[in-house]
PDB file of N, CA and C in Angstrom:
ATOM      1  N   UNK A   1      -9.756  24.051  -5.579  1.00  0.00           N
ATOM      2  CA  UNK A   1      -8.367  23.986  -5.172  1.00  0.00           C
ATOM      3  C   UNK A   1      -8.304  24.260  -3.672  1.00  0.00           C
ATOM      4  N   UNK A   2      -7.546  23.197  -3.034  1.00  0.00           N
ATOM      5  CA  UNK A   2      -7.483  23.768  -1.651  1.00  0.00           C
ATOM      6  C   UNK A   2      -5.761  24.402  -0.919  1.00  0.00           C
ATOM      7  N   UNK A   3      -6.412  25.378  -0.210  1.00  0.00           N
ATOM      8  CA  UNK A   3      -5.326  26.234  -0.458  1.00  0.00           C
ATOM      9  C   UNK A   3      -4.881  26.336   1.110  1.00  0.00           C
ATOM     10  N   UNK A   4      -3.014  25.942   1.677  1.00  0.00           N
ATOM     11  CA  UNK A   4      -3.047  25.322   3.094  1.00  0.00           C
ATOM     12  C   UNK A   4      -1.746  26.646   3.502  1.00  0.00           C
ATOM     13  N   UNK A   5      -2.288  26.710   4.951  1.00  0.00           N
ATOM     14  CA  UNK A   5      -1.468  27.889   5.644  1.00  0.00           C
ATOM     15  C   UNK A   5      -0.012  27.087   5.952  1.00  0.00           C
ATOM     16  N   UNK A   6       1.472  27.890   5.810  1.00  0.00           N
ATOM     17  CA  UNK A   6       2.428  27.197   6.161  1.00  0.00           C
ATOM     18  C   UNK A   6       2.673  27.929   7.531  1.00  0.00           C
ATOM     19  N   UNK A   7       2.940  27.453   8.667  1.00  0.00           N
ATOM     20  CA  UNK A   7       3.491  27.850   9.913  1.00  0.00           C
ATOM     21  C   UNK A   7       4.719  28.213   9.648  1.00  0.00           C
ATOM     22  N   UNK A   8       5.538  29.169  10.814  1.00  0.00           N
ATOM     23  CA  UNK A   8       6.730  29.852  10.985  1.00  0.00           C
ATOM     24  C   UNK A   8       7.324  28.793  10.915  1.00  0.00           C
ATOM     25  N   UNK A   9       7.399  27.360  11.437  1.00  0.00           N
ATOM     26  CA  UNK A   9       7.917  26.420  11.350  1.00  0.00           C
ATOM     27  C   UNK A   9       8.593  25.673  10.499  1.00  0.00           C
ATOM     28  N   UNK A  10       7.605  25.881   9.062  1.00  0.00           N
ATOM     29  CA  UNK A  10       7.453  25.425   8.087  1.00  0.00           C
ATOM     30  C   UNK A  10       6.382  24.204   7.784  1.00  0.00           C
ATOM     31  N   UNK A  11       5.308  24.150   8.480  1.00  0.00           N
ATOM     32  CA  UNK A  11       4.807  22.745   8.512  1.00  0.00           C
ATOM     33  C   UNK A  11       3.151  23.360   8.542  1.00  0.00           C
ATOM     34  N   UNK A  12       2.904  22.252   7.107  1.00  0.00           N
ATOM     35  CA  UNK A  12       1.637  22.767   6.574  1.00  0.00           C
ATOM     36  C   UNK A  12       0.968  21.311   7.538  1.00  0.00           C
ATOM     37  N   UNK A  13      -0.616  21.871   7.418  1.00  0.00           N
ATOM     38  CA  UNK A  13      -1.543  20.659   8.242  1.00  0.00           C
ATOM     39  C   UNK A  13      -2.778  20.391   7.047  1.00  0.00           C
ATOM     40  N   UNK A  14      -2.821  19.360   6.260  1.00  0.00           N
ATOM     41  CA  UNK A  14      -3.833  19.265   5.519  1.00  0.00           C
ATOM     42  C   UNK A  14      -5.052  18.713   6.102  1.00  0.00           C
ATOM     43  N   UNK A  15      -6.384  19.152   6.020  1.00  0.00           N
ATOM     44  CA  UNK A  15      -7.439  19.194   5.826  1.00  0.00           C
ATOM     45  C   UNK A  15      -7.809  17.630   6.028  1.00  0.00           C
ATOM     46  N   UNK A  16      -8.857  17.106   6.436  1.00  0.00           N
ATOM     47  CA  UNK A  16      -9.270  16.015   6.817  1.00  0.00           C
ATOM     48  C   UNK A  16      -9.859  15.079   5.259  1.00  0.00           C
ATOM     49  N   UNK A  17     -10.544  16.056   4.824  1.00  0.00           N
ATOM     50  CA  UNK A  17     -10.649  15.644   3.558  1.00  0.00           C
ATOM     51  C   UNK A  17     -10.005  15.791   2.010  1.00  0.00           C
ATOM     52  N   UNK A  18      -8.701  16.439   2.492  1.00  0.00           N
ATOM     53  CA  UNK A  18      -7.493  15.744   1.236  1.00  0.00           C
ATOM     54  C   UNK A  18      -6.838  14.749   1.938  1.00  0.00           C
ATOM     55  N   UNK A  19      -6.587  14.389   3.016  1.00  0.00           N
ATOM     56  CA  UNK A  19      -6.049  13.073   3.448  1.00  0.00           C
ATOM     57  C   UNK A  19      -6.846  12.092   3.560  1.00  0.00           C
ATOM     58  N   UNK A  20      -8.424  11.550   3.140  1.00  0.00           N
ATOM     59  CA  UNK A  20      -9.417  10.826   2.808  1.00  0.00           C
ATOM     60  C   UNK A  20      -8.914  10.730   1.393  1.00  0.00           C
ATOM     61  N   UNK A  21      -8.666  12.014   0.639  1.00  0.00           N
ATOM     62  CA  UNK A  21      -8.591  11.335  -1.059  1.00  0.00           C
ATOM     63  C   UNK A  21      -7.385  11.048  -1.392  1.00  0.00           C
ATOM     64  N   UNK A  22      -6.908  11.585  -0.886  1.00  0.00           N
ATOM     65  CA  UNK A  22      -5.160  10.447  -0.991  1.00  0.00           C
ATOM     66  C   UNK A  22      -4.988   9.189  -0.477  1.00  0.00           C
ATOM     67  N   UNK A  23      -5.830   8.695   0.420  1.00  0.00           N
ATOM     68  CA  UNK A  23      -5.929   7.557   0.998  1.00  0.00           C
ATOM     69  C   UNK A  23      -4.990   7.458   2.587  1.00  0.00           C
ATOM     70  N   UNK A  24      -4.778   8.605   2.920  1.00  0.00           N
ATOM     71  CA  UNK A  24      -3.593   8.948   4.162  1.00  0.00           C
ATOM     72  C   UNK A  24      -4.503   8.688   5.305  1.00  0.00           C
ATOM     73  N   UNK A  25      -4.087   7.750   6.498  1.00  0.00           N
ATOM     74  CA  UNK A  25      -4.202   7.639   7.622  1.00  0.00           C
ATOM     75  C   UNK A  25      -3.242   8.232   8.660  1.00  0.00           C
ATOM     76  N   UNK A  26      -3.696   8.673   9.938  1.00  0.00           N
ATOM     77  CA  UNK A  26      -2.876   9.020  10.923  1.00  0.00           C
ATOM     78  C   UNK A  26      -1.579   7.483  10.837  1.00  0.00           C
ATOM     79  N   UNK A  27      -0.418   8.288  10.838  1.00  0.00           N
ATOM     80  CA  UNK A  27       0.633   7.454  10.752  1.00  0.00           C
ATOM     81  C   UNK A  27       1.521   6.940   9.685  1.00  0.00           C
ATOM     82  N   UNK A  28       0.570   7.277   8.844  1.00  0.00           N
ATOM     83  CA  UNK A  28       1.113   6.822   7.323  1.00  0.00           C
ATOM     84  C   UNK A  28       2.507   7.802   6.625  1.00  0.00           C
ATOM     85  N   UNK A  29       3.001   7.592   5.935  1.00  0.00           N
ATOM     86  CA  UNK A  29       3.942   8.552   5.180  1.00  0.00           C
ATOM     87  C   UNK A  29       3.654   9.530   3.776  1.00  0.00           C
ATOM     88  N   UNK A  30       4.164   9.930   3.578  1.00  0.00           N
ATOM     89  CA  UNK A  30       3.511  10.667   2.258  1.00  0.00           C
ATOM     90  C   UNK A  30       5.258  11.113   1.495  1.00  0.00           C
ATOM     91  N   UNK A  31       4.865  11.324  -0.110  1.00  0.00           N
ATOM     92  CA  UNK A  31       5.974  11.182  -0.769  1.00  0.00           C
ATOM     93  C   UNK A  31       5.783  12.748  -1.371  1.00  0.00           C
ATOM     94  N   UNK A  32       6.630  13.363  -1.520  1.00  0.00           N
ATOM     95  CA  UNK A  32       6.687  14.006  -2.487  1.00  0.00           C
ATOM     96  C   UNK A  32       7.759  14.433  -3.135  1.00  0.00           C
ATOM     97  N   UNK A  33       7.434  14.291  -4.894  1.00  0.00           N
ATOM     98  CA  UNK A  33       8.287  14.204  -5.550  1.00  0.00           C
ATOM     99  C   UNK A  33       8.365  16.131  -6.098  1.00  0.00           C
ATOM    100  N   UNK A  34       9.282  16.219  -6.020  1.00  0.00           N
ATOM    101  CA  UNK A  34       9.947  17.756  -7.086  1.00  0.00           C
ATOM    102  C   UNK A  34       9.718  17.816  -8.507  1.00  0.00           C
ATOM    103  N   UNK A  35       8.692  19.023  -8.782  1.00  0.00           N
ATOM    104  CA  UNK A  35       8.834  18.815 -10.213  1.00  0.00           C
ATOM    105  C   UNK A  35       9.368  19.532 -11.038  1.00  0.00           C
ATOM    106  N   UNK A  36       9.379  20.158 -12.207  1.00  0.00           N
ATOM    107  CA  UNK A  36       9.806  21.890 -12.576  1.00  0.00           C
ATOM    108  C   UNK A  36       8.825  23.149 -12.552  1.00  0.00           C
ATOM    109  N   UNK A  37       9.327  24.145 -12.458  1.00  0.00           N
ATOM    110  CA  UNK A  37       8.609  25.108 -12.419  1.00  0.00           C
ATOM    111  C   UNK A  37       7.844  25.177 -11.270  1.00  0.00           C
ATOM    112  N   UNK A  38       8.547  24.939 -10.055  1.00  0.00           N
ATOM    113  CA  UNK A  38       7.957  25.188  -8.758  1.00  0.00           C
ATOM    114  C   UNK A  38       6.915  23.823  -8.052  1.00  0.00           C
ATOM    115  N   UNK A  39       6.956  22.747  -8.931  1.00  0.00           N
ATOM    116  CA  UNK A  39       5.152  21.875  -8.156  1.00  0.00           C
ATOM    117  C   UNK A  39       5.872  20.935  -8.049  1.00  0.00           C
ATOM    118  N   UNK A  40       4.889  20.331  -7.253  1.00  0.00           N
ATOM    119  CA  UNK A  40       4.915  18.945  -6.463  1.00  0.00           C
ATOM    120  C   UNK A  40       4.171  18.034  -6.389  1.00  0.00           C
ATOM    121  N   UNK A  41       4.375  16.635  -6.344  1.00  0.00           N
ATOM    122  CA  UNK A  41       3.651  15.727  -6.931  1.00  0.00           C
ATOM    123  C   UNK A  41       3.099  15.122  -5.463  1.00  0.00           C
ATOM    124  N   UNK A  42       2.751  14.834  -4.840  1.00  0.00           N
ATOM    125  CA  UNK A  42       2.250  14.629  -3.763  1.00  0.00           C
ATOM    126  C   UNK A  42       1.493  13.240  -3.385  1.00  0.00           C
ATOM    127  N   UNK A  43       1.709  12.668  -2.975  1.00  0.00           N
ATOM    128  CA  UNK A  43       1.027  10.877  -2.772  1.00  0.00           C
ATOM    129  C   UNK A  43       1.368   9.762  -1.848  1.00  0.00           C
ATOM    130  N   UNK A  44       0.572   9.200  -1.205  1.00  0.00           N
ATOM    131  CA  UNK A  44       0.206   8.514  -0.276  1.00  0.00           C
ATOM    132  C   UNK A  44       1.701   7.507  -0.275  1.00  0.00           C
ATOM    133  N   UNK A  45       2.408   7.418   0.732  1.00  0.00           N
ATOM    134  CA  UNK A  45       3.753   6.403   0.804  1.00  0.00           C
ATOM    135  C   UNK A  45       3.417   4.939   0.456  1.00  0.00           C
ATOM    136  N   UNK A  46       3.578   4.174  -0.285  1.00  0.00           N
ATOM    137  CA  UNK A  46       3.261   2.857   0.241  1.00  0.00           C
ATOM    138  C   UNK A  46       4.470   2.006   0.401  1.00  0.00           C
ATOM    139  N   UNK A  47       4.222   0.846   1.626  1.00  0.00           N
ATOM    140  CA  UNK A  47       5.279   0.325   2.141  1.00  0.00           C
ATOM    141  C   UNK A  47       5.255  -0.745   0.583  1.00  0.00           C
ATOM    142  N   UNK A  48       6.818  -1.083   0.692  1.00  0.00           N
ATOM    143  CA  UNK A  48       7.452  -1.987  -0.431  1.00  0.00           C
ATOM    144  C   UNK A  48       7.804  -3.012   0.552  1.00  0.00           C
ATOM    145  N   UNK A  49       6.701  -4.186   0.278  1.00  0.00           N
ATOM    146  CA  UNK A  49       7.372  -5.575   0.767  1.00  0.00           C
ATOM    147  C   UNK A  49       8.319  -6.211   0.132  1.00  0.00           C
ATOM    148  N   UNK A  50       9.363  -7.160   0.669  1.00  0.00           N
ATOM    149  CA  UNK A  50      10.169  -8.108   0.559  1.00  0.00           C
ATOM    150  C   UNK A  50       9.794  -9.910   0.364  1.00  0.00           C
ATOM    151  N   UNK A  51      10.629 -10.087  -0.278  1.00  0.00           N
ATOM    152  CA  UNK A  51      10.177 -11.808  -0.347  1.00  0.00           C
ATOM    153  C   UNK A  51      10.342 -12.080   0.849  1.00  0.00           C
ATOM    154  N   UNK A  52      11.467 -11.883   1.698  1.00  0.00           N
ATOM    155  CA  UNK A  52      11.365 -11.849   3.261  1.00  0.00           C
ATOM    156  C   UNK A  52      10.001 -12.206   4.004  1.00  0.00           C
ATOM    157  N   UNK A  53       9.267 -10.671   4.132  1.00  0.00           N
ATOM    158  CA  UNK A  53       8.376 -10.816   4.611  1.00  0.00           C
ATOM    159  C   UNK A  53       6.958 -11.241   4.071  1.00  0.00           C
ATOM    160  N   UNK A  54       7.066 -11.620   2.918  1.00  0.00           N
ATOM    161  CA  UNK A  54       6.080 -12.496   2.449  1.00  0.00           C
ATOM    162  C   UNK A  54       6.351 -14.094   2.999  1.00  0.00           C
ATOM    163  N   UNK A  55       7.585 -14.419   2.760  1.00  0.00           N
ATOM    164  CA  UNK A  55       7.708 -15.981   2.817  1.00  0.00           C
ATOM    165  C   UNK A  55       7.051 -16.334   4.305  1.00  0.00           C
ATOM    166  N   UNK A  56       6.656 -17.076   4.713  1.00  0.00           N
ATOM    167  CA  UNK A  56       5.472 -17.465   6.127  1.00  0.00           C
ATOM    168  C   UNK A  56       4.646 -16.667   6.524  1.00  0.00           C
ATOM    169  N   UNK A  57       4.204 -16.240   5.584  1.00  0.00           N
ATOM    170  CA  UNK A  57       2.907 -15.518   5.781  1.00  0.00           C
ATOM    171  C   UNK A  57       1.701 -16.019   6.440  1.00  0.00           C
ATOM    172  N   UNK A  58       1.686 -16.702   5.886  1.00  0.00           N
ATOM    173  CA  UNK A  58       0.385 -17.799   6.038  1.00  0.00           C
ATOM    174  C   UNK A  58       0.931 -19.309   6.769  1.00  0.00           C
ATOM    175  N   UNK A  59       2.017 -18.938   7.539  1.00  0.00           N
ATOM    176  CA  UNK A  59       2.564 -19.983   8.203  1.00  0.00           C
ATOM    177  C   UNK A  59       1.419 -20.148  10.076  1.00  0.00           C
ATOM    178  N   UNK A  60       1.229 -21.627   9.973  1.00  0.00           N
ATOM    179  CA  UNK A  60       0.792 -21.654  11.475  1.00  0.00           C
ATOM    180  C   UNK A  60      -1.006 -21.364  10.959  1.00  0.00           C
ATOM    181  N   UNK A  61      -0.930 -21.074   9.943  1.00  0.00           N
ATOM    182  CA  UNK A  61      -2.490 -20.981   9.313  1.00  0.00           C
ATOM    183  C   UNK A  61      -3.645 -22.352   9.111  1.00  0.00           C
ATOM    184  N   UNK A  62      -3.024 -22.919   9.278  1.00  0.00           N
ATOM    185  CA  UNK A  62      -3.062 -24.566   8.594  1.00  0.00           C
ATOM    186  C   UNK A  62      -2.525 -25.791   9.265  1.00  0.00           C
ATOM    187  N   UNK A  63      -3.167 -26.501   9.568  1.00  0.00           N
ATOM    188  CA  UNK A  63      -2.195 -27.918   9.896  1.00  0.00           C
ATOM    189  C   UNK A  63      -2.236 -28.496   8.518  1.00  0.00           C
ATOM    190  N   UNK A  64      -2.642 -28.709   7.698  1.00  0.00           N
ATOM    191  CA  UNK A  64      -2.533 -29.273   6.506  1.00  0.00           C
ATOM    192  C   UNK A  64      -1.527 -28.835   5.816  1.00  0.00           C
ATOM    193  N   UNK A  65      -1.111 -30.253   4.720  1.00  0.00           N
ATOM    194  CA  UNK A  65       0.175 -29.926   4.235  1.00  0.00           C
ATOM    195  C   UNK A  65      -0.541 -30.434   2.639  1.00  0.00           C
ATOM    196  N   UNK A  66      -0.029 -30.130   1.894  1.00  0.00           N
ATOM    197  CA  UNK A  66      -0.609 -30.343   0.355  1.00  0.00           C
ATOM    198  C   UNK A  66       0.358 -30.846  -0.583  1.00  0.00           C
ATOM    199  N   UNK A  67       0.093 -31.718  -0.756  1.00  0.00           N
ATOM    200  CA  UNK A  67       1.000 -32.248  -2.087  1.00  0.00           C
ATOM    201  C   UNK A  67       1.088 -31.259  -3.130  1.00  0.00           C
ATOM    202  N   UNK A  68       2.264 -31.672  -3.952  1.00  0.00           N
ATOM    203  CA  UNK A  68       2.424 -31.691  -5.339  1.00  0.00           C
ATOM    204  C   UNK A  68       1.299 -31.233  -5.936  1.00  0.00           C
ATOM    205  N   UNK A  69       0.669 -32.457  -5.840  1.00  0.00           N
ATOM    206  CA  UNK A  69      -0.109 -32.754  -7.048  1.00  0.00           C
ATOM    207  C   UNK A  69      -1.592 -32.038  -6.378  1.00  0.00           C
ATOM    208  N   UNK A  70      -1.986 -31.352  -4.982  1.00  0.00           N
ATOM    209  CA  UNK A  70      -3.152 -30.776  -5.031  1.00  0.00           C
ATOM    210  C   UNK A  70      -3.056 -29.677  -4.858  1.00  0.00           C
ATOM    211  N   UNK A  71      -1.735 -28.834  -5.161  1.00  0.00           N
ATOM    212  CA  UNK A  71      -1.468 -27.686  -5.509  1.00  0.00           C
ATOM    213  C   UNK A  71      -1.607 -27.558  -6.918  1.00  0.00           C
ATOM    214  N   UNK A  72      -0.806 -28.476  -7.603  1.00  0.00           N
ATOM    215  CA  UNK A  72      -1.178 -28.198  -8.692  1.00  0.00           C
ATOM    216  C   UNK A  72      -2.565 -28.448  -9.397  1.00  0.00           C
ATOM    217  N   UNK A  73      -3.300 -29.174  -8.595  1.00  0.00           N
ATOM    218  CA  UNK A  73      -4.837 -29.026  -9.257  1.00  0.00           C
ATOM    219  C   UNK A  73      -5.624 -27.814  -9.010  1.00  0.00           C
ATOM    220  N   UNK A  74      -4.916 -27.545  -7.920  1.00  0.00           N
ATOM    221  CA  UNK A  74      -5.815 -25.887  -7.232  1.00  0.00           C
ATOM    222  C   UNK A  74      -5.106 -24.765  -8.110  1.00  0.00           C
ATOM    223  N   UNK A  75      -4.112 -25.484  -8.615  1.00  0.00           N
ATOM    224  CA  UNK A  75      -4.054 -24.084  -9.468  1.00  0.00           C
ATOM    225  C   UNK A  75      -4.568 -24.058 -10.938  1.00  0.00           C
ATOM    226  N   UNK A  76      -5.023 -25.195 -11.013  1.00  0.00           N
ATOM    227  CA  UNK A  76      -5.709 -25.536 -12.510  1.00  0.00           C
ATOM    228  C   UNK A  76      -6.889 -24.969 -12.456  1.00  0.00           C
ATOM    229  N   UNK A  77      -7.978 -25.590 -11.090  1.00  0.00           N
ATOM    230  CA  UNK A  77      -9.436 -24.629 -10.799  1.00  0.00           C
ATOM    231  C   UNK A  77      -8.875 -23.680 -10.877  1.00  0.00           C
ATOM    232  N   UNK A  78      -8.084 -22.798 -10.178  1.00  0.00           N
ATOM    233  CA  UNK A  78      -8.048 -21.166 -10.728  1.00  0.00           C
ATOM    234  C   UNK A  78      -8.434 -20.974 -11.689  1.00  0.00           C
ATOM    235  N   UNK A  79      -7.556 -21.536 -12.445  1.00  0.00           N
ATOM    236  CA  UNK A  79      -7.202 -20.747 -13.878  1.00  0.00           C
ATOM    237  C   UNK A  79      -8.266 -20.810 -14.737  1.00  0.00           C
ATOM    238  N   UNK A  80      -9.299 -22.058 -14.280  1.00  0.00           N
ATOM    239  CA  UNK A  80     -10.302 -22.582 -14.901  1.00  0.00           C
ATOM    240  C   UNK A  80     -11.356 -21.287 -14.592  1.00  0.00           C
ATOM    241  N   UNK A  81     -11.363 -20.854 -13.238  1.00  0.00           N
ATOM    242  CA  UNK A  81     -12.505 -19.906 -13.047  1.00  0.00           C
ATOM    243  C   UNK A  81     -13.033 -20.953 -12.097  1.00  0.00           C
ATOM    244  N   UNK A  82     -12.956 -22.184 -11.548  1.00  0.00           N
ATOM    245  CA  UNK A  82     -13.862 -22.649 -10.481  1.00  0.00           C
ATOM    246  C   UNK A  82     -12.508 -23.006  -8.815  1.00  0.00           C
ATOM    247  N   UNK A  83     -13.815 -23.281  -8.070  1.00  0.00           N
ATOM    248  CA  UNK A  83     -13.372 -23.009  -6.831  1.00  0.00           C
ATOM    249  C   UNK A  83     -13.193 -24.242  -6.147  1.00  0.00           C
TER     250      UNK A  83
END
């Protein structure tokens, strides 16, 4: 169990290696949820994308444009397991 000093401030500094096993980078956010009986659930923020920022993702990636019909074959190899 690792056990963290709180400053007059109120602001604890975790350890280099509980922010490796949470997966926390300098910059990142962290959540914590309230539980009963005093604890806290503690875990790495992750950002929630939007269809927004998915849609042109992969825009400007490609000069090629794909039909219909070789999308839909590429999605048949998927499904098939070949490439």
């Amino acid at each position: 169990m690792t056990k963290l000093t709180v400053t007059a401030k109120g602001q604890v500094t975790f350890r280099k290696d509980v922010l490796q096993h949470l997966g926390i980078k300098p910059g990142d956010k962290i959540e914590l949820d309230l539980l009963p009986d005093g604890r806290g659930l503690l875990k790495a923020a992750r950002p929630v994308g939007t269809i927004r920022s998915f849609i042109g993702l992969l825009a400007g990636r490609t000069r090629k444009v794909a039909t219909i019909e070789e999308i839909n074959e590429a999605i048949a190899r998927g499904w098939a397991g070949k490439k």
